[in-house]
Protein backbone atom coordinates (compact mmCIF):
# COMPACT_ATOMS: atom_id res chain seq x y z
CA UNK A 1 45.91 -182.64 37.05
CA UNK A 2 49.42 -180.42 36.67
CA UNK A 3 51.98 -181.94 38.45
CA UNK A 4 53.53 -180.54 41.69
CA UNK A 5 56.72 -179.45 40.16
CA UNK A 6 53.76 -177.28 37.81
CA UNK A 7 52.14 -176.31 40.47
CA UNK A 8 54.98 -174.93 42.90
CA UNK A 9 56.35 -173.02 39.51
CA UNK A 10 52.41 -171.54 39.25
CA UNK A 11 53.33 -170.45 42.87
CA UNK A 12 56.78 -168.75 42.09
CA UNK A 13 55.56 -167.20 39.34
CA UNK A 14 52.73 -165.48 41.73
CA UNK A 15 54.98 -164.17 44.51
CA UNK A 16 57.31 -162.99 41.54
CA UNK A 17 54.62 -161.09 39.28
CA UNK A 18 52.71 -159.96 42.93
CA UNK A 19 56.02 -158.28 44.46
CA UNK A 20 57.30 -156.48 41.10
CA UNK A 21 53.71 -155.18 40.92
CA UNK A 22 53.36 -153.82 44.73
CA UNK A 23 57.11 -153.34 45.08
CA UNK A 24 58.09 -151.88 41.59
CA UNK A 25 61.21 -149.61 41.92
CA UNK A 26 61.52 -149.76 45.54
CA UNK A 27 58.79 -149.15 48.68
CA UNK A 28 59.82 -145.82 48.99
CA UNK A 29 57.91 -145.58 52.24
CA UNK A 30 59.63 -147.81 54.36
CA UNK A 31 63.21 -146.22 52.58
CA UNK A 32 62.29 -142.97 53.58
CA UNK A 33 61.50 -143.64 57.29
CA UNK A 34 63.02 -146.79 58.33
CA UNK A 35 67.03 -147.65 58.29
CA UNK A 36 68.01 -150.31 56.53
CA UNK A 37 69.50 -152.13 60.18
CA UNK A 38 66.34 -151.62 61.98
CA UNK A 39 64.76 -154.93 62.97
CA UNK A 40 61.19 -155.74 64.06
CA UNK A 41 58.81 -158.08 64.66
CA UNK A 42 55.28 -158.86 63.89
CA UNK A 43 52.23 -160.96 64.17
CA UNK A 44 49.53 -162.25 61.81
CA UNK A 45 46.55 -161.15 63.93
CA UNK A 46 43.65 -163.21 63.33
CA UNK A 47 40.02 -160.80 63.33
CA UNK A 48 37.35 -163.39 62.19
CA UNK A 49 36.41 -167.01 62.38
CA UNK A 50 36.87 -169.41 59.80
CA UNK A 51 39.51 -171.80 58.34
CA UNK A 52 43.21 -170.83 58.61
CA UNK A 53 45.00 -170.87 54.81
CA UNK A 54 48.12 -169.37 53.32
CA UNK A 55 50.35 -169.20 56.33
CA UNK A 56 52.56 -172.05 54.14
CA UNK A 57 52.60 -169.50 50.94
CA UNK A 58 54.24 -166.49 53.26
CA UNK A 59 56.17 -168.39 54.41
CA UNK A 60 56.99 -168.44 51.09
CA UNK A 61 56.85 -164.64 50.30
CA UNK A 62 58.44 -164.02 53.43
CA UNK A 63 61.40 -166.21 52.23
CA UNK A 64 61.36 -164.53 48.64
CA UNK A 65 61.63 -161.01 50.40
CA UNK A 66 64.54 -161.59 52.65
CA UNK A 67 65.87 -165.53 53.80
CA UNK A 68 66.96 -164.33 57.19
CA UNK A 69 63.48 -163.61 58.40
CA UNK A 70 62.40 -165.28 61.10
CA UNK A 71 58.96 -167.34 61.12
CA UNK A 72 57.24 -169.25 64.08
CA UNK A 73 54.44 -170.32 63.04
CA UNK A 74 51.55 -170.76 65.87
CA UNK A 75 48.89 -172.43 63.56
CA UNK A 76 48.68 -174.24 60.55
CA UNK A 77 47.16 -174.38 57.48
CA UNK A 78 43.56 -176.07 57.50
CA UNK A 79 43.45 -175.03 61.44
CA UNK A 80 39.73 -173.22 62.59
CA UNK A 81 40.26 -169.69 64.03
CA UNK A 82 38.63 -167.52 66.06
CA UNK A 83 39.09 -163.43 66.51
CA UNK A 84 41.85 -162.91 68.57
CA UNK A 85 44.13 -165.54 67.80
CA UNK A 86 47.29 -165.26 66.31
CA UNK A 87 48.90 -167.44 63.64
CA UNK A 88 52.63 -166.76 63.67
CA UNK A 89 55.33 -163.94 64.36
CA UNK A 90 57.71 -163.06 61.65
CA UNK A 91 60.72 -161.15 63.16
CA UNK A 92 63.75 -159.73 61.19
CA UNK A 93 64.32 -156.29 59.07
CA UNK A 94 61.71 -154.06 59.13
CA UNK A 95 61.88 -153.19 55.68
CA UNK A 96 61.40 -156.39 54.93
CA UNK A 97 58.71 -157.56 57.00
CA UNK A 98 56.55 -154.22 55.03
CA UNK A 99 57.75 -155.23 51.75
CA UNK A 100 55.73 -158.28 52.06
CA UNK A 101 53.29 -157.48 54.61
CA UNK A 102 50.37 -156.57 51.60
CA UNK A 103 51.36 -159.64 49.62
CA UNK A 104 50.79 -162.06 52.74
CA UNK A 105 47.51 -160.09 53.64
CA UNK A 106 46.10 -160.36 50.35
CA UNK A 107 47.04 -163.36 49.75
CA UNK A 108 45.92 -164.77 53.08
CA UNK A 109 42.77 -163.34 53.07
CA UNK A 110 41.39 -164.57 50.34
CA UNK A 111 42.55 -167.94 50.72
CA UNK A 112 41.36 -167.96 54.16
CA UNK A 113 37.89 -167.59 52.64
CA UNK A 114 37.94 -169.56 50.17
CA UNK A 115 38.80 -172.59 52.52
CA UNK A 116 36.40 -171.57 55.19
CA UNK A 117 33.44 -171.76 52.37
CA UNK A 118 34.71 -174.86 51.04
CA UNK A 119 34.67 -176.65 54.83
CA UNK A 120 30.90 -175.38 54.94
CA UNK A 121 30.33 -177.25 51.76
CA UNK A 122 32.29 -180.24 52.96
CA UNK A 123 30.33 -180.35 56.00
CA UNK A 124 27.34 -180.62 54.58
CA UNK A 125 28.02 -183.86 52.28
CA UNK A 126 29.21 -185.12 55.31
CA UNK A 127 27.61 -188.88 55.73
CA UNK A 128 27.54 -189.32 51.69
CA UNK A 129 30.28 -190.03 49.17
CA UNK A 130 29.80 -187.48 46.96
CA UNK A 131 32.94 -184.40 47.31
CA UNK A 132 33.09 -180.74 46.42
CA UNK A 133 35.11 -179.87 43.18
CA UNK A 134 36.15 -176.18 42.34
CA UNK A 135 36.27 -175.05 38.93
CA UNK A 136 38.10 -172.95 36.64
CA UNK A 137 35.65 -169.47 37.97
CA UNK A 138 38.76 -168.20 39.57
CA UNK A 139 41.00 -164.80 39.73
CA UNK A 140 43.04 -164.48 36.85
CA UNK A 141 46.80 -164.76 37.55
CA UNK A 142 46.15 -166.65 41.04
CA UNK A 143 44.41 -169.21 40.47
CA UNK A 144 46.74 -172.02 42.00
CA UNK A 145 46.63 -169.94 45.60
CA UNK A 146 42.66 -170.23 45.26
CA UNK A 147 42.78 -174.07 44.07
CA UNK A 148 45.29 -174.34 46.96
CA UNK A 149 43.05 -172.95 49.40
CA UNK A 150 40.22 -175.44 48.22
CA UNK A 151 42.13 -178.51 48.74
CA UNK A 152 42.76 -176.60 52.57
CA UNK A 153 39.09 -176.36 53.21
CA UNK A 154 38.80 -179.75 52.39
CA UNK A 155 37.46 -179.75 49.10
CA UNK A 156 38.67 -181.64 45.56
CA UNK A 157 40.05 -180.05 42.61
CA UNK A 158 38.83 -180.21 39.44
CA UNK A 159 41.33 -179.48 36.08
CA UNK A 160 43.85 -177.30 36.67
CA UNK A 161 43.46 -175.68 33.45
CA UNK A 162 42.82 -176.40 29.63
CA UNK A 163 45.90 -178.21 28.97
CA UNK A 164 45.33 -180.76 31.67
CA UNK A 165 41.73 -182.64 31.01
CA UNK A 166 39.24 -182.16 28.28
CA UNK A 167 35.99 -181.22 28.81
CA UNK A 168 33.48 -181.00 26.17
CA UNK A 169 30.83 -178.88 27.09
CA UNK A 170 27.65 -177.39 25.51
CA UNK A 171 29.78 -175.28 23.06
CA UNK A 172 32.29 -177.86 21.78
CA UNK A 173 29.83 -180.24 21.53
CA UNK A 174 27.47 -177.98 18.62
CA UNK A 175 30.33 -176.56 16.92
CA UNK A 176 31.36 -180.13 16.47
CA UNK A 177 28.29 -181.35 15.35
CA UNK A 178 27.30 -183.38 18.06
CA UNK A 179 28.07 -185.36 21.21
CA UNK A 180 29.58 -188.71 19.48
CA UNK A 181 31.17 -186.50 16.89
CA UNK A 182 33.08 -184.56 19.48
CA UNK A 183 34.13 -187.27 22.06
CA UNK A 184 35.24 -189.61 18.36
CA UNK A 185 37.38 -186.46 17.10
CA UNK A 186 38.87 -185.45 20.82
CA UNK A 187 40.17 -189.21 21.23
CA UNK A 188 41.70 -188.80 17.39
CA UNK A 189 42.91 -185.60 18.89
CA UNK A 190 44.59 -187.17 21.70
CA UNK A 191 46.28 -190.07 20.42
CA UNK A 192 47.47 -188.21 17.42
CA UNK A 193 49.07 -185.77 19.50
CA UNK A 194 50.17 -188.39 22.51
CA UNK A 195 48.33 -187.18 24.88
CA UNK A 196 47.01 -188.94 27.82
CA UNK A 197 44.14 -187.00 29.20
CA UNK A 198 41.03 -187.35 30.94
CA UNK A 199 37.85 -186.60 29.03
CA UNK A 200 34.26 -185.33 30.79
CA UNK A 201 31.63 -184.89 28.61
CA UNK A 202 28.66 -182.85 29.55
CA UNK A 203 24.54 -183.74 29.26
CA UNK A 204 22.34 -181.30 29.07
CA UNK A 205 18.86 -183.95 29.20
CA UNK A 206 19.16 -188.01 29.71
CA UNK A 207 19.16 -188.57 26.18
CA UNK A 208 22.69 -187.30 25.76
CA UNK A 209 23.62 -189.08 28.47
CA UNK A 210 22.82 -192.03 26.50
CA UNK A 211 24.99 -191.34 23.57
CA UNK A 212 27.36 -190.33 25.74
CA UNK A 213 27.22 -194.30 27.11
CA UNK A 214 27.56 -195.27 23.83
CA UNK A 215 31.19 -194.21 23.36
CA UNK A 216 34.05 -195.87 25.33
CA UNK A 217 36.92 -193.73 26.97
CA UNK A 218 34.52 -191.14 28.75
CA UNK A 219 36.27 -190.49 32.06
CA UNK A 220 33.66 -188.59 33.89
CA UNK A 221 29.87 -187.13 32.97
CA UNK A 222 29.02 -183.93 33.90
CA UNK A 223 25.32 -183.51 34.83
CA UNK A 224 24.58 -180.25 34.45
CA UNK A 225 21.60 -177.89 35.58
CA UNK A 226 19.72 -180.94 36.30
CA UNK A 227 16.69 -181.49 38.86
CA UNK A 228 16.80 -184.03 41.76
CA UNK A 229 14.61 -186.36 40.13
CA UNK A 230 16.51 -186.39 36.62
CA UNK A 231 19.76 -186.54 38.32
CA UNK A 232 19.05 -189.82 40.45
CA UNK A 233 17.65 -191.14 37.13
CA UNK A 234 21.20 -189.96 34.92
CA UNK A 235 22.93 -191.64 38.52
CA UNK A 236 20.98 -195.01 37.74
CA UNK A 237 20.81 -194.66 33.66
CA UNK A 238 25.10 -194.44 34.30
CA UNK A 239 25.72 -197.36 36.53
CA UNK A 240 28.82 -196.90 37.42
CA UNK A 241 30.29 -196.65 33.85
CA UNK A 242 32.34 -193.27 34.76
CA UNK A 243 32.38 -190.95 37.69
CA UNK A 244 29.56 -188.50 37.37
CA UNK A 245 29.74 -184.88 38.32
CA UNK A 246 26.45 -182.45 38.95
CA UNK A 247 26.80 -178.85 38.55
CA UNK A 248 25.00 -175.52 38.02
CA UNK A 249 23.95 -173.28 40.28
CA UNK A 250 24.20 -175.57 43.05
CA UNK A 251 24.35 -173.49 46.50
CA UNK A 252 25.23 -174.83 50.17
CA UNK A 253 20.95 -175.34 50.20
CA UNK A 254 21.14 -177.72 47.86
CA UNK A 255 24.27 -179.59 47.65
CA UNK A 256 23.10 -182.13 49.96
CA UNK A 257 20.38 -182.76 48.23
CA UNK A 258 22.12 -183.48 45.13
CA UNK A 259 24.65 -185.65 46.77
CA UNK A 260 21.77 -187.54 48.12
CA UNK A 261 21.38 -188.69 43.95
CA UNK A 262 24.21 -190.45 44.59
CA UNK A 263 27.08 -188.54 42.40
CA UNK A 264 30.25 -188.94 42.78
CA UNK A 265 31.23 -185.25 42.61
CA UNK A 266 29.34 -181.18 42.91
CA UNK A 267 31.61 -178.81 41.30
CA UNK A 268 30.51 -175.38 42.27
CA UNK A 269 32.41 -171.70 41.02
CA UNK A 270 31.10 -170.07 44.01
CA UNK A 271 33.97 -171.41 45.93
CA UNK A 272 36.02 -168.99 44.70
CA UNK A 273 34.22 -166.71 42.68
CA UNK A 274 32.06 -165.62 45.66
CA UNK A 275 33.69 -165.14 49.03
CA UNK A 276 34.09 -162.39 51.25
CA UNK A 277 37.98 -162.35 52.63
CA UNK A 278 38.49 -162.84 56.21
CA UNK A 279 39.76 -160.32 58.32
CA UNK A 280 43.46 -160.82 59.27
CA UNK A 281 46.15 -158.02 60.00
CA UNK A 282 50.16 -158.17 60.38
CA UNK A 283 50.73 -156.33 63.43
CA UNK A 284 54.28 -154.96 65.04
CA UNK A 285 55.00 -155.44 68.39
């Protein structure tokens, strides 16, 4: 996984990109109406039910915008909300507050969701030891706020991106001739280059899970698009000689079931690929 110091640049590099793309030349709107002095204040008014996320990212914006606005936060990251409630006030120049007000909406919404499905999914491998893993099925240019959001709903995240873990899937594997072909050339790969990576290999049947046994160094398999009873049978066939991961088309209906084979991890795109945002507005008062 990227380390923090990656991961909080990923996170500057949003606010950054999102505010010279919404801001641009000035937000002429607030300049024409509002004086610079005027002051305001605002809450984050909460219209839905689900898992609270983002309030520590604006914070963030909010800080990026203008340091001398004011913040009190009412509830935290991770926190269940109901409609009605309100998550924090943000008080300061009114100018400011708008500048970021779409920003912390967007970005807030989203997250929110993606945290709220996640908890669903977390509840319902409650009892086993099997957790939920995102994947890389995620918005292009904000994908550590939606990875964020995951680990908020309580979920696991998988790689980061492709420079952080291999994984050899379907594709790799016949352009490079083979499962033991492409696990022997990625660990030439690696220690030619001096990298220290993780490597998950996935099987598309139990026989190339198998040959995957046969090679050493195989961090984690990735069952994939497999059936209960072929998946408790890859579980058993694997014994404990890596982690093992099921995916494909797994849905909240049938997570449990697969966690009930006895993997260690269910990665699933629809954490953040397919959410509805929940409904939050930045009032003034």
């Amino acid at each position: 996984m990227i380390s923090k110091a990656q991961f909080e640049k990923e996170i500057d590099l949003i606010i950054e990109n999102a505010i010279r793309e919404d801001v641009g030349s000035g937000d002429h709107s607030s300049l024409a109406c509002i004086p610079a002095e005027a002051k305001g204040k605002a809450k984050l008014l909460v219209k839905d039910k689900g898992i609270l996320a983002g309030v520590d990212f604006a914070l963030q914006v909010f800080g990026y915008v203008d340091p001398n606005l004011k913040i009190e936060v009412l509830i935290k990251d991770g926190r269940t909300i109901e409609r009605g409630d309100i998550a924090f006030y943000v008080e300061g120049s009114s100018q400011s507050i708008l500048k970021a007000e779409r920003l912390v909406l967007n970005a807030m919404q989203r997250m929110s969701a993606i945290a709220t499905k996640t908890n669903t999914f977390v509840q319902k491998l409650e009892g086993t030891n099997t957790k939920i893993l995102d994947t890389r099925k995620t918005t292009p240019g904000i994908r550590a706020l939606e990875k964020w959001a995951v680990k908020i709903g309580g979920g696991e995240n998988h790689r980061f991106a492709l420079y952080d873990m291999v994984m050899l899937k379907d594709n790799h594997i016949d352009f490079a001739g083979g499962i033991t072909k492409a696990i022997n050339k990625t660990k030439d790969y690696l220690k030619a280059n001096q990298l220290d990576l993780k490597i998950i290999v996935e099987a598309r049947n139990l026989k190339e899970i198998e040959e995957i046994l046969e090679s050493e160094g195989v961090y984690r398999i990735l069952i994939d698009n497999f059936n209960y009873e072929d998946t408790r049978q890859a579980v058993k066939l694997i014994n404990g000689k890596c982690l093992t991961e099921s995916s494909g088309g797994i849905t909240l209906d049938t997570a449990r079931k697969y966690a009930e084979c006895g993997v260690d991890y269910i990665s699933s795109g629809a954490l953040t690929h397919s959410v509805y945002n929940l409904d939050l507005s930045l009032k003034a008062i």
